[in-house]
PDB file of N, CA and C in Angstrom:
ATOM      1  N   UNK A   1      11.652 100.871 103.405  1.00  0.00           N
ATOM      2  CA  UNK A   1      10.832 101.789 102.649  1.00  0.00           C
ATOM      3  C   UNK A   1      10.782 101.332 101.199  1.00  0.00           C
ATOM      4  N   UNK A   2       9.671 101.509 100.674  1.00  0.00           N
ATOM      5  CA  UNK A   2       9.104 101.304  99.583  1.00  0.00           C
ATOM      6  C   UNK A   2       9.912 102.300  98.206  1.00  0.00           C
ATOM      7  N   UNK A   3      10.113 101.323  97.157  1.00  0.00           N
ATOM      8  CA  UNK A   3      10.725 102.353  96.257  1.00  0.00           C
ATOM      9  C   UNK A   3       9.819 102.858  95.474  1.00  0.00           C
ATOM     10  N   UNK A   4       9.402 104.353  95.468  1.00  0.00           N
ATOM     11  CA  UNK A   4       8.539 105.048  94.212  1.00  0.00           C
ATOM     12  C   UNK A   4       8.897 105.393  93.554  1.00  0.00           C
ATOM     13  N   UNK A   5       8.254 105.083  92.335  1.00  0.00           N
ATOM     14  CA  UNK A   5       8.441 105.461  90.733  1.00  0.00           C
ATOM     15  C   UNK A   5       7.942 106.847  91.040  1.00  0.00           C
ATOM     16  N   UNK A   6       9.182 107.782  89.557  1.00  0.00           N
ATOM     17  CA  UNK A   6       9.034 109.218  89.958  1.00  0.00           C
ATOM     18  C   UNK A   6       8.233 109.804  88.500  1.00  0.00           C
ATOM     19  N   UNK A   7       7.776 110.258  88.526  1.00  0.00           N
ATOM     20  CA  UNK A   7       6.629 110.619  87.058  1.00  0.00           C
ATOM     21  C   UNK A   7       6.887 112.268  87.033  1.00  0.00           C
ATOM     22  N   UNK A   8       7.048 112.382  85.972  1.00  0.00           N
ATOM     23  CA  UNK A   8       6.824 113.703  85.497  1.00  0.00           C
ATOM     24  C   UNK A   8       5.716 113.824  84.301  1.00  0.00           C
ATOM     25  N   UNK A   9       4.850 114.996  84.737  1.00  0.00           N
ATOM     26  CA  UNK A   9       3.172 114.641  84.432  1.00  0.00           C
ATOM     27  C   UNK A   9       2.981 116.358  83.721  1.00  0.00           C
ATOM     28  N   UNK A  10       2.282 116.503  83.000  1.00  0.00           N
ATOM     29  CA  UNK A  10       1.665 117.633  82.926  1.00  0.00           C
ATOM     30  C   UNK A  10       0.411 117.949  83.762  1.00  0.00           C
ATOM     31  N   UNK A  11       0.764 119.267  84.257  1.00  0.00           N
ATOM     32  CA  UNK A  11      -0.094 119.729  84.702  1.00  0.00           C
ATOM     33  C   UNK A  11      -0.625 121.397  84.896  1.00  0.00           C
ATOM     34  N   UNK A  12      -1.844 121.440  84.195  1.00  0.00           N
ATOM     35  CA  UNK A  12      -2.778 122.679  83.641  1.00  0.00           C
ATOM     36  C   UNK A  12      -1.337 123.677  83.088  1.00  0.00           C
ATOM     37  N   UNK A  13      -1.130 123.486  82.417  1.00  0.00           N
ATOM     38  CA  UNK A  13       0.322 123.955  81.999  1.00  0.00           C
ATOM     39  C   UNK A  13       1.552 123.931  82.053  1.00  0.00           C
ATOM     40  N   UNK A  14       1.813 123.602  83.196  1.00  0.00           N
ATOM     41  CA  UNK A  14       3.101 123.395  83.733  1.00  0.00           C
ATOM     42  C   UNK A  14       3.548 121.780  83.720  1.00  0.00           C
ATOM     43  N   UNK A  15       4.337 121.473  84.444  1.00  0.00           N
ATOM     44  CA  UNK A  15       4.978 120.419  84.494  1.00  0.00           C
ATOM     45  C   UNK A  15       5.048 119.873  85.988  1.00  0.00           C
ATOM     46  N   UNK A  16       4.999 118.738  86.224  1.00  0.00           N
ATOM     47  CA  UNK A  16       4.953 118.499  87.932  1.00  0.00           C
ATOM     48  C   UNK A  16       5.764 117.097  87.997  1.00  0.00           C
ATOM     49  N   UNK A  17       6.722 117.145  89.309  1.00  0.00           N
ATOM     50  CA  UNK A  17       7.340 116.001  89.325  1.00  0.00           C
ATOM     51  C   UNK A  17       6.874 114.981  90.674  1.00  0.00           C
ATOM     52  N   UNK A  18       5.950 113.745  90.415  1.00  0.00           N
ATOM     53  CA  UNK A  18       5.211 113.569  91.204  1.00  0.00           C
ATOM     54  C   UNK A  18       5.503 111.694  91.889  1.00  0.00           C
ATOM     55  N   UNK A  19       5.628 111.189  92.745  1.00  0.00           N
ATOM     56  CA  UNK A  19       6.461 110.337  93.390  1.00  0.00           C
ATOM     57  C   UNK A  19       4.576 109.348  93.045  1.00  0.00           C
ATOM     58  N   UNK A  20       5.315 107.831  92.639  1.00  0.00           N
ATOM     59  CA  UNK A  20       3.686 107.177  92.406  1.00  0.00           C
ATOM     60  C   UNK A  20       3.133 107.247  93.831  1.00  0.00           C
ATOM     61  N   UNK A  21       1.683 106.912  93.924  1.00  0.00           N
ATOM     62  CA  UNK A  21       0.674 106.809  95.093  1.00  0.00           C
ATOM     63  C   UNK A  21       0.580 108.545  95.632  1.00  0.00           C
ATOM     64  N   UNK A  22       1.573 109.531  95.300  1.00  0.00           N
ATOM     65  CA  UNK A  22       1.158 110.948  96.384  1.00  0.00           C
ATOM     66  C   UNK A  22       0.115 111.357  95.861  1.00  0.00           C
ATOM     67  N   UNK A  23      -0.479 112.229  96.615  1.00  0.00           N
ATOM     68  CA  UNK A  23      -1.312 112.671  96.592  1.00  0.00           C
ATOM     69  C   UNK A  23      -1.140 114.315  95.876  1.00  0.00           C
ATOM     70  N   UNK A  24       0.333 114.344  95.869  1.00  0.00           N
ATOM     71  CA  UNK A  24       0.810 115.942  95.963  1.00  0.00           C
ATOM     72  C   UNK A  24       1.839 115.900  95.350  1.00  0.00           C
ATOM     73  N   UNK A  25       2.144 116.640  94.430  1.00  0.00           N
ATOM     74  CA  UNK A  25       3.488 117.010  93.644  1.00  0.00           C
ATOM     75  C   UNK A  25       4.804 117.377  94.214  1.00  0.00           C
ATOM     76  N   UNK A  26       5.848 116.651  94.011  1.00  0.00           N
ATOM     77  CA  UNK A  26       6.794 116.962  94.735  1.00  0.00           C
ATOM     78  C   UNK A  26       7.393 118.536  94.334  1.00  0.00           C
ATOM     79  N   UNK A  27       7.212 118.846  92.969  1.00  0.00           N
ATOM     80  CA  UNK A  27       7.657 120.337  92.654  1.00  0.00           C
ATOM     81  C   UNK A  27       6.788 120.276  91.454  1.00  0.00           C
ATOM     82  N   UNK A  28       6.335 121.600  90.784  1.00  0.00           N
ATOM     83  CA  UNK A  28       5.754 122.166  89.735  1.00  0.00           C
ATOM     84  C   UNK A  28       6.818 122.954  89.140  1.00  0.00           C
ATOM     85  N   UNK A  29       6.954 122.932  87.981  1.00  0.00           N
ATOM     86  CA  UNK A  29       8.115 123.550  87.600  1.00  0.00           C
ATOM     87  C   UNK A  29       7.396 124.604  85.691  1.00  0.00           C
ATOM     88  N   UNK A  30       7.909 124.687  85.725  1.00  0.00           N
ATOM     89  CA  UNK A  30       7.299 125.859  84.319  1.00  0.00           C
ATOM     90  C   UNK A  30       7.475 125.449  82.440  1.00  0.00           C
ATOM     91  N   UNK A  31       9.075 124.484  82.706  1.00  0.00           N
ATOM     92  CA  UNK A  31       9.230 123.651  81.798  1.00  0.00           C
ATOM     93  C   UNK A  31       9.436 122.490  82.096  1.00  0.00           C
ATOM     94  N   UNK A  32       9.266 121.207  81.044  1.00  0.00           N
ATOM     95  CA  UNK A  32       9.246 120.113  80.796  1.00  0.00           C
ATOM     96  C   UNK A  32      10.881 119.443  81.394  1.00  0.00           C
ATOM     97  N   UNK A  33      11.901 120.729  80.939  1.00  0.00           N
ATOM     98  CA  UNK A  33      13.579 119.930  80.983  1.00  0.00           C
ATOM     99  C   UNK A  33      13.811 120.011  82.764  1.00  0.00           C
ATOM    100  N   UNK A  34      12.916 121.688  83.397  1.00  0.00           N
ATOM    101  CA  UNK A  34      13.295 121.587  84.142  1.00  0.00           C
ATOM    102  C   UNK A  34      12.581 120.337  85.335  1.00  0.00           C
ATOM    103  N   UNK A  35      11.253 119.918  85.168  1.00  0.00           N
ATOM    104  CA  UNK A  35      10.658 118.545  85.691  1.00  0.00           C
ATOM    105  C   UNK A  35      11.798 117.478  85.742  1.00  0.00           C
ATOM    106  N   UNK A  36      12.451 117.006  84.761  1.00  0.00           N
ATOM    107  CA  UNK A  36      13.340 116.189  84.628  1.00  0.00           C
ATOM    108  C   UNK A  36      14.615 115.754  84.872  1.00  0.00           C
ATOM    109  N   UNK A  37      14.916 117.163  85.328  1.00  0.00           N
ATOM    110  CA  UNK A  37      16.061 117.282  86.233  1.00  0.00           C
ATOM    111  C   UNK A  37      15.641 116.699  87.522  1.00  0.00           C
ATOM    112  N   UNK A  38      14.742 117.748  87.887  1.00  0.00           N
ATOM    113  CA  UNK A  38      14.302 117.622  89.353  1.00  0.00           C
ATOM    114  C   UNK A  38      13.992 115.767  89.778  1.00  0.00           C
ATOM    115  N   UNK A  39      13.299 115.404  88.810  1.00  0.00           N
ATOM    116  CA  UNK A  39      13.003 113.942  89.268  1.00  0.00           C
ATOM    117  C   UNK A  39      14.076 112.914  89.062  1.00  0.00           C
ATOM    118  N   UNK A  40      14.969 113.171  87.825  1.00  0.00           N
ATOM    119  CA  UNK A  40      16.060 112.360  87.884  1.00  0.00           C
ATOM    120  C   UNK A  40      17.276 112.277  88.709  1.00  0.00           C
ATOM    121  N   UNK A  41      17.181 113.849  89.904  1.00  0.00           N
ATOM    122  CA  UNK A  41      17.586 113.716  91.273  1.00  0.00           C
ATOM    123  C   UNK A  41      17.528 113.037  92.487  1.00  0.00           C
ATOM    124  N   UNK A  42      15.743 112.786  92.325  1.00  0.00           N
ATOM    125  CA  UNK A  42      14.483 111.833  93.146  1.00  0.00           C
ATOM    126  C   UNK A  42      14.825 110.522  92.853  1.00  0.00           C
ATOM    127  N   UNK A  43      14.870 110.242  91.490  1.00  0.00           N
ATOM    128  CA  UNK A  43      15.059 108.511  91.291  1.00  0.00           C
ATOM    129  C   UNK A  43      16.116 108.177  91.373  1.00  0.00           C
ATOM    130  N   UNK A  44      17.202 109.016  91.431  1.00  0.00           N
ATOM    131  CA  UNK A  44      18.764 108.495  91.518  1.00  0.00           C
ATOM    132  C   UNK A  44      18.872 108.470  93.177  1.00  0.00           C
ATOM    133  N   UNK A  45      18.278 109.807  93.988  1.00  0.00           N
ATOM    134  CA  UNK A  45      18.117 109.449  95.736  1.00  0.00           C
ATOM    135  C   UNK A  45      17.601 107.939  96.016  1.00  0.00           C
ATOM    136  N   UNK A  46      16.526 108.018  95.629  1.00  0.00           N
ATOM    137  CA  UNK A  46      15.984 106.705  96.284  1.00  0.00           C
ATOM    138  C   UNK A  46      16.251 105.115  95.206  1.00  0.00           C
ATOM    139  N   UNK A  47      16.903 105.523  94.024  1.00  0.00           N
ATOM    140  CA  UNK A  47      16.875 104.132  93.317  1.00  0.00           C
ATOM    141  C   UNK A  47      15.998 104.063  92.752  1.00  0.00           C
ATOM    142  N   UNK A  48      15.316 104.097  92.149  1.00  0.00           N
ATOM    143  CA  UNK A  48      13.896 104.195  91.260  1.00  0.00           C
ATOM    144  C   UNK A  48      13.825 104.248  90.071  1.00  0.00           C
ATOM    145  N   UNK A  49      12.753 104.497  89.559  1.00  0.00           N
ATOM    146  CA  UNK A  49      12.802 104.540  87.883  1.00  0.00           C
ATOM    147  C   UNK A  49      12.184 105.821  87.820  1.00  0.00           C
ATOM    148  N   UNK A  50      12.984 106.537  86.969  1.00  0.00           N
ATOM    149  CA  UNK A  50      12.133 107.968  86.219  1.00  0.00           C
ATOM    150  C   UNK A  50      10.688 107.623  84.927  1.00  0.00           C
ATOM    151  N   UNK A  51      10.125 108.302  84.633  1.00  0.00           N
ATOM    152  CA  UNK A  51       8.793 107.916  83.881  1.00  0.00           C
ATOM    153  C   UNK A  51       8.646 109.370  83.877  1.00  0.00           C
ATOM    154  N   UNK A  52       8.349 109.527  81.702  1.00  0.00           N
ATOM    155  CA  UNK A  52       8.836 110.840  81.582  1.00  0.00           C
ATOM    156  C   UNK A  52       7.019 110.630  80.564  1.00  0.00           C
ATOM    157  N   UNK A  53       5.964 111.959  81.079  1.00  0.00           N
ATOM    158  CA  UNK A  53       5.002 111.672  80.372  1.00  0.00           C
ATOM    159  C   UNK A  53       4.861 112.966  79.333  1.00  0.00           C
ATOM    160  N   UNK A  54       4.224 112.585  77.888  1.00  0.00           N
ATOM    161  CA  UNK A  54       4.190 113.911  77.220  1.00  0.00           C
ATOM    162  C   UNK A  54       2.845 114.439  77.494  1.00  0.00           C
ATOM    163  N   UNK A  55       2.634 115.567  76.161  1.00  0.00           N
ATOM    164  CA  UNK A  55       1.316 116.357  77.141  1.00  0.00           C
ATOM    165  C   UNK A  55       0.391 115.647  76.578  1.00  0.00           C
ATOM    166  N   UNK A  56      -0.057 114.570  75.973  1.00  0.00           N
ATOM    167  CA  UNK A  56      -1.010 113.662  76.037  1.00  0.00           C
ATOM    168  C   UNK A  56      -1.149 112.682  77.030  1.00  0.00           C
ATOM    169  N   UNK A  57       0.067 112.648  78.018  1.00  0.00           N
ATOM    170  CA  UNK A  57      -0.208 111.955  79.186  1.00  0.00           C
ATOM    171  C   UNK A  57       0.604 111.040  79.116  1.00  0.00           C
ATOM    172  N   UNK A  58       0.813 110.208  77.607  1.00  0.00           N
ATOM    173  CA  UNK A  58       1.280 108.627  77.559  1.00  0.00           C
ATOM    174  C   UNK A  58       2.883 109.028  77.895  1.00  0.00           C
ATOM    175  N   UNK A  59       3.690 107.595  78.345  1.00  0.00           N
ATOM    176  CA  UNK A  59       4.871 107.913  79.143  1.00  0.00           C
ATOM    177  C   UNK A  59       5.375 108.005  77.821  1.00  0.00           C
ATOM    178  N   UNK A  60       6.799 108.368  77.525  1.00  0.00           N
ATOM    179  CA  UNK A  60       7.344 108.607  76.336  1.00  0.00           C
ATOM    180  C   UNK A  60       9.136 108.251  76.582  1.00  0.00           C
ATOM    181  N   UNK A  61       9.449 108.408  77.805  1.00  0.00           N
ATOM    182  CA  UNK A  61      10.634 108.205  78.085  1.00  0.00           C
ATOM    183  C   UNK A  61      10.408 107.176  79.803  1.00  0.00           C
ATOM    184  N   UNK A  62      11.691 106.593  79.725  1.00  0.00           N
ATOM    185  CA  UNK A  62      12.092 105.441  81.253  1.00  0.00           C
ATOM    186  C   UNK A  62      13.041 105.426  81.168  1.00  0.00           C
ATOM    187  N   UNK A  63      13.491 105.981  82.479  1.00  0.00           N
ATOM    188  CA  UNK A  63      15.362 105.736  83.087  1.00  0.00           C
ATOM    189  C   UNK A  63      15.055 104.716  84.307  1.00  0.00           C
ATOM    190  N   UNK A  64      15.650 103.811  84.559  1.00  0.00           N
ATOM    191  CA  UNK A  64      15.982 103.362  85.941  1.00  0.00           C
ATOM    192  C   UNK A  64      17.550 103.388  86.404  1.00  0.00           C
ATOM    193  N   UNK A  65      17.265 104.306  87.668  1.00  0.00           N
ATOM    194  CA  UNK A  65      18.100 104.192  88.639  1.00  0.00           C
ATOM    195  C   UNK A  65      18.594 103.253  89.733  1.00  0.00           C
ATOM    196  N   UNK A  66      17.515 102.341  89.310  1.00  0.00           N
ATOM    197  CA  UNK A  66      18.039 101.208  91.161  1.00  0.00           C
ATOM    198  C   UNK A  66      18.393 100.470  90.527  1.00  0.00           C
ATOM    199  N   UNK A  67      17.874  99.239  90.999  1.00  0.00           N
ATOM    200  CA  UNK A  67      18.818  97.850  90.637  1.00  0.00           C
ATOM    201  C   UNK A  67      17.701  97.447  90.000  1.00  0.00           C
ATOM    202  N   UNK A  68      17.671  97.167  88.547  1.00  0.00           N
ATOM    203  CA  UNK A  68      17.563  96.939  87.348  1.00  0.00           C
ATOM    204  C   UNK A  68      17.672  95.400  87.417  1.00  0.00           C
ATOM    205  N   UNK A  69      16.137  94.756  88.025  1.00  0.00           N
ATOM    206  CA  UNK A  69      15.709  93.140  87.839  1.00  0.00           C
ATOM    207  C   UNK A  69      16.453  92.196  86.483  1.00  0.00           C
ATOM    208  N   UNK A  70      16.548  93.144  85.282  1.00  0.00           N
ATOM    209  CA  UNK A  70      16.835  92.679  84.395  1.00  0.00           C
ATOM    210  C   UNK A  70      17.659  93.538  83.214  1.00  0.00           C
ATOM    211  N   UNK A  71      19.191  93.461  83.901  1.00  0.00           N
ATOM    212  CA  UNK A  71      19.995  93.972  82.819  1.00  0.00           C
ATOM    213  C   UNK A  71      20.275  93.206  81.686  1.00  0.00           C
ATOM    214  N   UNK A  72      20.326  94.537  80.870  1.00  0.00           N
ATOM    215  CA  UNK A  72      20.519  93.639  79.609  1.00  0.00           C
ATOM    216  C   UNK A  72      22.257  93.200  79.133  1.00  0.00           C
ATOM    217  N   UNK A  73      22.205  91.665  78.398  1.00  0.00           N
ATOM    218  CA  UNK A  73      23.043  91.349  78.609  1.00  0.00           C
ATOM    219  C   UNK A  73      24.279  91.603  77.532  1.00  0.00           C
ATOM    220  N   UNK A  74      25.690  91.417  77.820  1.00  0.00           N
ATOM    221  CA  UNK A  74      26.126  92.207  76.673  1.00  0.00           C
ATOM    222  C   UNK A  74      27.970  92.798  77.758  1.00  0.00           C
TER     223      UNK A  74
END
């Protein structure tokens, strides 16, 4: 199985935590902190990267959870 990037998006007010390619929101939630919980549950399940968008849309925050092509070194 394919790993999806997990997005948290605005939507018509609310907040939605939405897996890339669905068609359908995995949860709608009322605030922004609580979206971010919810998906940084999703990307830590499956390994993924979180992608945190503000209400202009553009992403503003990135966590990755999986295996990280390119850690930084250090």
């Amino acid at each position: 199985m394919k790993k999806r990037n997990v997005h948290v998006v605005p939507k018509d007010g609310s907040w939605a935590v939405k897996s890339a390619g669905a068609s359908r929101p995995a949860k709608v939630t009322s605030t922004q902190q609580e979206a971010i919980d919810r998906a940084r549950e999703i990307a830590q399940n499956n390994q993924s990267e979180m992608l945190v968008h503000g209400r202009n849309g553009r992403i503003r925050q990135k966590n990755s959870f999986g295996n990280d092509p390119f850690p930084p070194k250090g």
